[in-house]
Protein backbone atom coordinates (compact mmCIF):
# COMPACT_ATOMS: atom_id res chain seq x y z
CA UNK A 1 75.46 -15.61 4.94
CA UNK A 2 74.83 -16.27 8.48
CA UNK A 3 77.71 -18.86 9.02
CA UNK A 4 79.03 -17.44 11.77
CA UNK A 5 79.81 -20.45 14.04
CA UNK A 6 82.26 -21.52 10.64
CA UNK A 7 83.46 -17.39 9.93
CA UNK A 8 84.73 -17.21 13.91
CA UNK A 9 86.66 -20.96 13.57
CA UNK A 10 88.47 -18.92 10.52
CA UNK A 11 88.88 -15.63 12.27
CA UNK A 12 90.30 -16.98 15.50
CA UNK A 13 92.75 -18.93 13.57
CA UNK A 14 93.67 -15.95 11.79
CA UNK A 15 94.23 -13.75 15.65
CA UNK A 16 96.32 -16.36 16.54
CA UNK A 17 97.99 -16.21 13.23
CA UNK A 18 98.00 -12.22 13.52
CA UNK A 19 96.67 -10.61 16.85
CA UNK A 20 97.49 -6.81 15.57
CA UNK A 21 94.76 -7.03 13.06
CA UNK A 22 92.45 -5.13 14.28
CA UNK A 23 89.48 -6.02 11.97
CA UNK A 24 89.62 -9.35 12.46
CA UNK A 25 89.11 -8.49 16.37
CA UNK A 26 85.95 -6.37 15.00
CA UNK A 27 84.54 -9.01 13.03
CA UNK A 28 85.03 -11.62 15.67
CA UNK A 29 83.17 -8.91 18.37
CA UNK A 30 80.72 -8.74 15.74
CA UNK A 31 79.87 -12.45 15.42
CA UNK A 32 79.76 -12.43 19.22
CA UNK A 33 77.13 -9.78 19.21
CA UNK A 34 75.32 -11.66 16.60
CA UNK A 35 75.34 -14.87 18.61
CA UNK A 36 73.79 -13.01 21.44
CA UNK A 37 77.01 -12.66 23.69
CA UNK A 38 77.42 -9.01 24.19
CA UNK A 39 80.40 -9.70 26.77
CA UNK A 40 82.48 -11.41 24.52
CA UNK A 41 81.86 -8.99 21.85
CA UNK A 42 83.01 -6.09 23.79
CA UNK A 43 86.45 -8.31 24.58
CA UNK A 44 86.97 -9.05 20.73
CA UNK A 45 86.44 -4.84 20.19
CA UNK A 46 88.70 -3.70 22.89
CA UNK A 47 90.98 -6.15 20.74
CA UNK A 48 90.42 -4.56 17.92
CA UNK A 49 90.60 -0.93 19.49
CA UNK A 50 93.68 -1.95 21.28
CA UNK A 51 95.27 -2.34 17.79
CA UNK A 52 93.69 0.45 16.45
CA UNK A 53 91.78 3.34 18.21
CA UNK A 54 90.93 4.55 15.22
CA UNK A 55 88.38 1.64 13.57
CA UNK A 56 85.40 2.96 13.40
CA UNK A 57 83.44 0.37 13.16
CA UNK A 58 84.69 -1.15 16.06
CA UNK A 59 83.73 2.42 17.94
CA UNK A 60 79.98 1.76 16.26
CA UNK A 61 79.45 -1.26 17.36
CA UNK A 62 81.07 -0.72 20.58
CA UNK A 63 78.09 1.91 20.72
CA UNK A 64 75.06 -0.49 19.23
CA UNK A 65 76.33 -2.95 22.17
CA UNK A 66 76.79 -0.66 25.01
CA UNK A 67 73.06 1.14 24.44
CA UNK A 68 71.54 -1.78 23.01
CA UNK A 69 72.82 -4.64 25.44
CA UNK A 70 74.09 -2.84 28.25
CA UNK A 71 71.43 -0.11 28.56
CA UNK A 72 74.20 2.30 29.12
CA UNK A 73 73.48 5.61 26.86
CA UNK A 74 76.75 7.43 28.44
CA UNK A 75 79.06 4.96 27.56
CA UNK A 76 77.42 4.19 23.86
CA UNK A 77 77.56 8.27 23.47
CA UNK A 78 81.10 8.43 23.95
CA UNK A 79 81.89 5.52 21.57
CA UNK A 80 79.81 7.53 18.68
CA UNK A 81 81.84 10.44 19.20
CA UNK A 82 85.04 8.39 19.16
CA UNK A 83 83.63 7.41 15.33
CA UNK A 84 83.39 10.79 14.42
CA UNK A 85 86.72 12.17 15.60
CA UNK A 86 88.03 9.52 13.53
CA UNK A 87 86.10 10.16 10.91
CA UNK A 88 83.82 13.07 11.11
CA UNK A 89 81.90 12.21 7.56
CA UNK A 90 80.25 8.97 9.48
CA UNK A 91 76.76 9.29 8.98
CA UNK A 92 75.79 6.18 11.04
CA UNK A 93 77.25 7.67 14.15
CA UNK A 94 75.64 10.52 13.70
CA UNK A 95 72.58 8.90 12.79
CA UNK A 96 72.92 6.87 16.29
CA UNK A 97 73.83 9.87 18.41
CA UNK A 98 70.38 11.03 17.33
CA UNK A 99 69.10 8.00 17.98
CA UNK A 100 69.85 8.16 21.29
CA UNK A 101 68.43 11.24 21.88
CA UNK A 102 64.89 10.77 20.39
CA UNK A 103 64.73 7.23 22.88
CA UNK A 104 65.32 9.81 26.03
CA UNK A 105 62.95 12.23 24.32
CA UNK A 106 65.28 14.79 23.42
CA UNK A 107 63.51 15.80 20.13
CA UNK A 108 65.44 18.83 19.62
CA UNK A 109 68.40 17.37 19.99
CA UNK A 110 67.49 14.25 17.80
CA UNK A 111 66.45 16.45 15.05
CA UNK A 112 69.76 18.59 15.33
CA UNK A 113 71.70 15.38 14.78
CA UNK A 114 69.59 13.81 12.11
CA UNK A 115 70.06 16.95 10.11
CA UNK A 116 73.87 16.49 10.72
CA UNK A 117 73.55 12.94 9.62
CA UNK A 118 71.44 13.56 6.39
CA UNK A 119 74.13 16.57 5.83
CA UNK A 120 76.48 13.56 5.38
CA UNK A 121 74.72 11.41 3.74
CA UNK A 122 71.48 12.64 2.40
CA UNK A 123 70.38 8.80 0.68
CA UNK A 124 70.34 6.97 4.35
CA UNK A 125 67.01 5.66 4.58
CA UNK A 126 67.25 5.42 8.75
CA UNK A 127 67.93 9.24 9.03
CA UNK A 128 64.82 9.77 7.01
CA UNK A 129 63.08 7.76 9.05
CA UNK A 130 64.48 9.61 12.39
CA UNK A 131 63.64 13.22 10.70
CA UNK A 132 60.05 12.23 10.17
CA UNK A 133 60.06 10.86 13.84
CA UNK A 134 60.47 13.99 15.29
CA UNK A 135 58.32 15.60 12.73
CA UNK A 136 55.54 13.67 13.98
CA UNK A 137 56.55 14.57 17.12
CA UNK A 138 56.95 18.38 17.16
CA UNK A 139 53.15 18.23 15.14
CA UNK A 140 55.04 18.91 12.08
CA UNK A 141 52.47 16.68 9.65
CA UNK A 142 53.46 17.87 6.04
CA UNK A 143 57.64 17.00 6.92
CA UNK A 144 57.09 13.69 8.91
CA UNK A 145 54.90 12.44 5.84
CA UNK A 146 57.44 13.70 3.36
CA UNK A 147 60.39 11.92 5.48
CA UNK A 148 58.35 8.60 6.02
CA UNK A 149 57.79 8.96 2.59
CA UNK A 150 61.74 9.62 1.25
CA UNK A 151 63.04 7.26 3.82
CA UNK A 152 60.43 4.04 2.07
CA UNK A 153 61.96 5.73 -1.09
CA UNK A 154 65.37 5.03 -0.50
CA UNK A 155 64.95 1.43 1.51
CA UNK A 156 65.96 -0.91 -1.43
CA UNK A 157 65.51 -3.99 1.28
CA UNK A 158 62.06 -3.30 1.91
CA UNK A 159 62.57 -4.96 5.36
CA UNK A 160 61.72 -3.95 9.04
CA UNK A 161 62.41 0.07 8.88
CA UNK A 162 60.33 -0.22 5.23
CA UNK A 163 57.12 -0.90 6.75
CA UNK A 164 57.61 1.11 9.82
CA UNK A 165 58.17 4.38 7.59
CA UNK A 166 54.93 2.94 5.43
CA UNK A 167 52.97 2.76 8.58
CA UNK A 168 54.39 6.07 9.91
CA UNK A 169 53.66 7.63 6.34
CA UNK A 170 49.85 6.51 6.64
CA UNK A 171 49.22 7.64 10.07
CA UNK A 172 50.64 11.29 8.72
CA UNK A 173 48.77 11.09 5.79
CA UNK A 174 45.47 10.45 7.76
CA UNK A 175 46.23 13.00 10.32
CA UNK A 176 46.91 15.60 7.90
C-alpha cells in the first residue's frame, strides 16, 4: 500500500529478531529501492543472498538495480542468469535478459529471449510488448501490431506499458 517507511520499522525488527531470513533481507532491499536508495538496497540483497543464493527475487531485483541504478548491464546480466539457474521457468528474467539486449540494440538477441520468455509464460503482457518491439524494428508490421495488440490484451492494469503497446499498436496499424 505504499507504507513503506512503517513495513521497514517491522522488517528490521524482524532481522534483528531473525537475520537468516532471507526474504525479509529482500523485502527490506526492496523498500530501499523504492525509497530511491539503490546502495542500501543492494546491502539488504546481499543479506538476503547471503542466506540464500538461491532467492530469486533477490537475484531480479539485484538485476532491476544494477542496470537500472547503476547503469551496469554486465553485472545486472549475471544476476538474471543467477534467477534462472535457480529456477529456469522464470519468465521475468528472461523477459529482462531481453530487455537488456533490445536497450544495446541487440534485436536478434532480444527477440531470441522474448521468445524464451513467452515460451514460459505465454500471458506476460511485457514480453508481448518486447516481441512487438523488435517487430517494429526488424520492419515486421503485421507481428509488432499483433504483439502490441496481445500484450494491451493481457494488461489487466491498464497502466504505463497499456498505453505504450496502444500507441505502439496505432503507429503499426498506420504504417501497415
Amino acid at each position: 500500500k505504499g507504507k513503506f517507511v512503517e513495513a521497514r520499522e517491522i522488517l528490521l525488527r524482524s532481522a534483528e529478531e531473525d537475520p537468516s531470513d532471507s526474504e525479509c533481507h529482500r523485502l527490506l532491499g526492496q523498500i530501499a529501492s523504492e525509497l530511491g536508495d539503490p546502495d542500501s538496497a543492494i546491502d539488504h540483497l546481499i543479506d538476503a543472498l547471503r542466506w540464500d543464493p538461491r532467492n530469486k527475487h533477490a537475484l531480479t531485483m539485484m538485476g532491476n538495480i544494477w542496470a537500472r541504478d547503476k547503469n551496469d548491464v554486465d553485472t545486472a546480466m549475471r544476476y538474471y542468469q543467477a534467477t534462472l539457474e535457480a529456477d529456469p521457468k522464470d519468465h521475468i528474467a528472461a523477459n529482462n535478459i531481453a530487455v537488456q539486449f533490445m536497450q544495446r540494440g541487440e534485436w536478434a538477441s532480444a527477440g531470441e529471449w522474448f521468445n524464451k520468455a513467452m515460451a514460459i509464460e505465454p500471458d506476460y503482457p511485457n514480453t508481448h510488448h518486447g516481441l512487438a518491439m523488435v517487430a517494429l524494428q526488424e520492419g515486421d508490421l503485421p507481428s509488432a501490431f499483433y504483439s502490441a495488440c496481445e500484450a494491451m490484451r493481457l494488461n489487466a492494469k491498464r497502466d504505463e506499458l497499456y498505453r505504450q503497446s496502444s500507441r505502439l499498436a496505432l503507429d503499426s496499424a498506420r504504417a501497415l
